[in-house]
Protein backbone atom coordinates (compact mmCIF):
# COMPACT_ATOMS: atom_id res chain seq x y z
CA UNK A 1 9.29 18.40 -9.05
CA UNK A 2 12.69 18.55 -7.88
CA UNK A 3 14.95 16.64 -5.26
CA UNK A 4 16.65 19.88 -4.10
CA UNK A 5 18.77 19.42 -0.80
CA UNK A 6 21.87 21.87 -1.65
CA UNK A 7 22.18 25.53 -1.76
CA UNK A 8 24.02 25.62 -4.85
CA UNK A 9 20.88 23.74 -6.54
CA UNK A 10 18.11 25.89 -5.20
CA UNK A 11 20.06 29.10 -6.52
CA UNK A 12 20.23 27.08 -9.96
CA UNK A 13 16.65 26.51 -9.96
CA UNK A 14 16.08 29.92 -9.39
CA UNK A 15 18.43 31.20 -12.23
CA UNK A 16 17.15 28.66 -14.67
CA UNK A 17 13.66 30.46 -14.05
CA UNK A 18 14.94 33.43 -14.38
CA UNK A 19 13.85 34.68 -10.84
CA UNK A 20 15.31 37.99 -10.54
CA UNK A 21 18.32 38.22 -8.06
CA UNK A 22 16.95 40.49 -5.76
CA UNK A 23 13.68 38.57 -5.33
CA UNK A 24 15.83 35.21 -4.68
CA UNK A 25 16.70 35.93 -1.13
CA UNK A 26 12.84 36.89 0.29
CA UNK A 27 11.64 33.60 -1.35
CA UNK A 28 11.14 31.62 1.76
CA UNK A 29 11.71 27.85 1.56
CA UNK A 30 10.10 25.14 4.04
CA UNK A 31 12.68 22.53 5.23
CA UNK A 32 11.98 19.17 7.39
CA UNK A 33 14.99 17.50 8.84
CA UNK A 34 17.26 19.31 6.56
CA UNK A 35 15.00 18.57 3.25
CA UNK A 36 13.64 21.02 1.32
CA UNK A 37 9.70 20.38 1.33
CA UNK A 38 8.84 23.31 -0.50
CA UNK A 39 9.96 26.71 -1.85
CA UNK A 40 7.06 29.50 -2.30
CA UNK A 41 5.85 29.50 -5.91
CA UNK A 42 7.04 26.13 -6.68
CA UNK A 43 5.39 22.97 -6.32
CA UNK A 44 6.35 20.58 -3.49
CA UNK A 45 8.92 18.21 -3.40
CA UNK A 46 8.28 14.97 -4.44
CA UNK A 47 8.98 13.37 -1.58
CA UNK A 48 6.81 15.78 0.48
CA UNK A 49 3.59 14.98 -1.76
CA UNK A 50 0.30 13.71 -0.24
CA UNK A 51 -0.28 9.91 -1.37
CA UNK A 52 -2.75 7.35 -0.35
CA UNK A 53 -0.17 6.18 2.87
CA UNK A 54 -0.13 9.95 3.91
CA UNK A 55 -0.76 10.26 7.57
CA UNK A 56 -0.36 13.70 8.63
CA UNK A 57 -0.78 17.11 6.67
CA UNK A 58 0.25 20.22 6.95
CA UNK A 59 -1.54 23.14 4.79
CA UNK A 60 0.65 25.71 4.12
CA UNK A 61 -0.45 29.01 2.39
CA UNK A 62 2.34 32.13 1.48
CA UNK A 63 0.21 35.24 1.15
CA UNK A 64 1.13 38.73 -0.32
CA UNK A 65 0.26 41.85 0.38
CA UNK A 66 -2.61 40.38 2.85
CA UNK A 67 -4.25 39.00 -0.23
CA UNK A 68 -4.64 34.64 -1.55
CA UNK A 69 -1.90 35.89 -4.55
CA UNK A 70 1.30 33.22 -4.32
CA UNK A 71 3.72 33.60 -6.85
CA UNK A 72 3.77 31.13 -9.70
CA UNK A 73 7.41 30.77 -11.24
């Protein structure tokens, strides 16, 4: 969905989706070698995607409140 690597870009994303401004600094964002791979309630990056030359995966789950809830922007 997005090739976000700057600060300035994630903070757009967030605005453009209306994401209110005290919920944008909790949202917690998974990086790899300075990449962003995914932020919570987003789908991953593109690069970060599973294809048929995958190798390795990582399952990553954000829960709220103790419950399988993620937040869907």
């Amino acid at each position: 969905m997005f090739n976000l690597d700057k600060m300035d870009d994630v903070i757009n994303l967030m605005i453009d989706k209306k994401i209110p401004t005290i919920w944008r600094k909790n949202i917690p964002i998974v990086v790899k070698n300075d990449r962003i791979v995914w932020i919570v309630g987003f789908p991953p990056a593109d690069w970060a995607k599973v294809t048929q030359n995958t190798t390795k995966i990582v399952n990553l789950r954000y829960l709220i409140n103790d419950t399988n809830e993620s937040p869907v922007f």
